[in-house]
Protein backbone atom coordinates (compact mmCIF):
# COMPACT_ATOMS: atom_id res chain seq x y z
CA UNK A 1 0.00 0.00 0.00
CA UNK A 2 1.22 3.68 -1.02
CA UNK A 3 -0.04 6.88 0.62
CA UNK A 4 0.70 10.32 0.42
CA UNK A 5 2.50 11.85 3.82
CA UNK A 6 4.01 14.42 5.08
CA UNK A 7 6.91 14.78 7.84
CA UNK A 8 7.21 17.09 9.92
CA UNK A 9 10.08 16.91 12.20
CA UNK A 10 9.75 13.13 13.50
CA UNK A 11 5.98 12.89 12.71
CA UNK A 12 4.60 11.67 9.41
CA UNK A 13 1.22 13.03 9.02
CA UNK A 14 -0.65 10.83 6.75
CA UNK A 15 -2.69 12.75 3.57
CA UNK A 16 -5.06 9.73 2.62
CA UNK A 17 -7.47 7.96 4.82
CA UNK A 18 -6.14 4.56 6.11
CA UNK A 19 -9.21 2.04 7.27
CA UNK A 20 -6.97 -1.22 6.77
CA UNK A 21 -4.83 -0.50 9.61
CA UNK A 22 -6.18 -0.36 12.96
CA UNK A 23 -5.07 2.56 15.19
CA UNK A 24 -1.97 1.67 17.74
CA UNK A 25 -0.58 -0.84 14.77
CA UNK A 26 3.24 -0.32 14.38
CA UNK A 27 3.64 -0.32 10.53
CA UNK A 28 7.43 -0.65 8.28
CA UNK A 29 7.54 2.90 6.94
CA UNK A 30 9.74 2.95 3.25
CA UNK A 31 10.46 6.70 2.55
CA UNK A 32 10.67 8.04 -1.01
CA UNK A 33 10.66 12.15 -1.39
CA UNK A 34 8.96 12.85 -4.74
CA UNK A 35 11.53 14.87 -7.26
CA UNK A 36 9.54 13.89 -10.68
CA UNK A 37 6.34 13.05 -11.89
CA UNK A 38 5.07 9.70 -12.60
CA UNK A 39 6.75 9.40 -16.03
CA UNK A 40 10.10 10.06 -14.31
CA UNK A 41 10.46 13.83 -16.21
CA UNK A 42 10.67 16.79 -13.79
CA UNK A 43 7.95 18.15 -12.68
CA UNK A 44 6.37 20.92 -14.41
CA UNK A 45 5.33 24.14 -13.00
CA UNK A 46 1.93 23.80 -12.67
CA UNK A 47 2.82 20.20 -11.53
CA UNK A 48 5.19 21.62 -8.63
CA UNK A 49 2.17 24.45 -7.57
CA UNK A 50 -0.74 21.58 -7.24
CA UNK A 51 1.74 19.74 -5.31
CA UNK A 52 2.27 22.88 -2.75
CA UNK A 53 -1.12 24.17 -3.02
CA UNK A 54 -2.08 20.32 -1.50
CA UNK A 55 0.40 20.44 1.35
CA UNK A 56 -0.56 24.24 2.20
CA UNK A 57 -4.65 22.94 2.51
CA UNK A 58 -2.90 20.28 5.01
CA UNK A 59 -2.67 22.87 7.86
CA UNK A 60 -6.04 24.67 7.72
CA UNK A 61 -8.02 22.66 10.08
CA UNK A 62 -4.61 23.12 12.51
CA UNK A 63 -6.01 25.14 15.93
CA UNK A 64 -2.42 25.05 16.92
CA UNK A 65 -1.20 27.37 14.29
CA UNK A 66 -3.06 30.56 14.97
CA UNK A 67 -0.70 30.19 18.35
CA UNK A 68 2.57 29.07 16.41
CA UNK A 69 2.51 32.05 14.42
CA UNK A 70 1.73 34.75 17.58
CA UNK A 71 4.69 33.07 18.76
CA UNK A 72 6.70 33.60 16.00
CA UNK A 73 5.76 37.30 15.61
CA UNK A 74 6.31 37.71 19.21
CA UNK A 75 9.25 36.67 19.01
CA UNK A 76 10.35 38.32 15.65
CA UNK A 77 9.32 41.84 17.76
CA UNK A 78 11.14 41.25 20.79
């Protein structure tokens, strides 16, 4: 089975639904970072932008961010 993930520091947040697996399972994890598209050519522009624009609508169900980022900007006008 493939999925789509994404790691963050030493988590890898998962970007499909998994049902096979039940929760608590320890799983063999095979890590390949995606540099081309499936034809093995580089990815395109508009390729590369759906990729980010995916990964960016990972984060806006995060309630932890709103607080990340006033941390950040406190800290950037300290």
């Amino acid at each position: 089975m493939k999925v789509r993930a994404i790691k963050r520091g030493q988590i890898i947040e998962l970007l499909e639904q998994i049902n096979d697996v039940p929760d608590n399972t320890e799983i063999l994890v095979e890590l390949q970072a995606p540099r081309a598209s499936a034809t093995g050519k580089p990815l395109t522009h508009d390729e590369k932008l759906a990729k980010l624009n995916q990964l960016f609508g990972t984060w806006k169900d995060d309630t932890e961010l709103i607080e990340i980022f006033a941390e950040i900007d406190k800290v950037r006008h300290a």
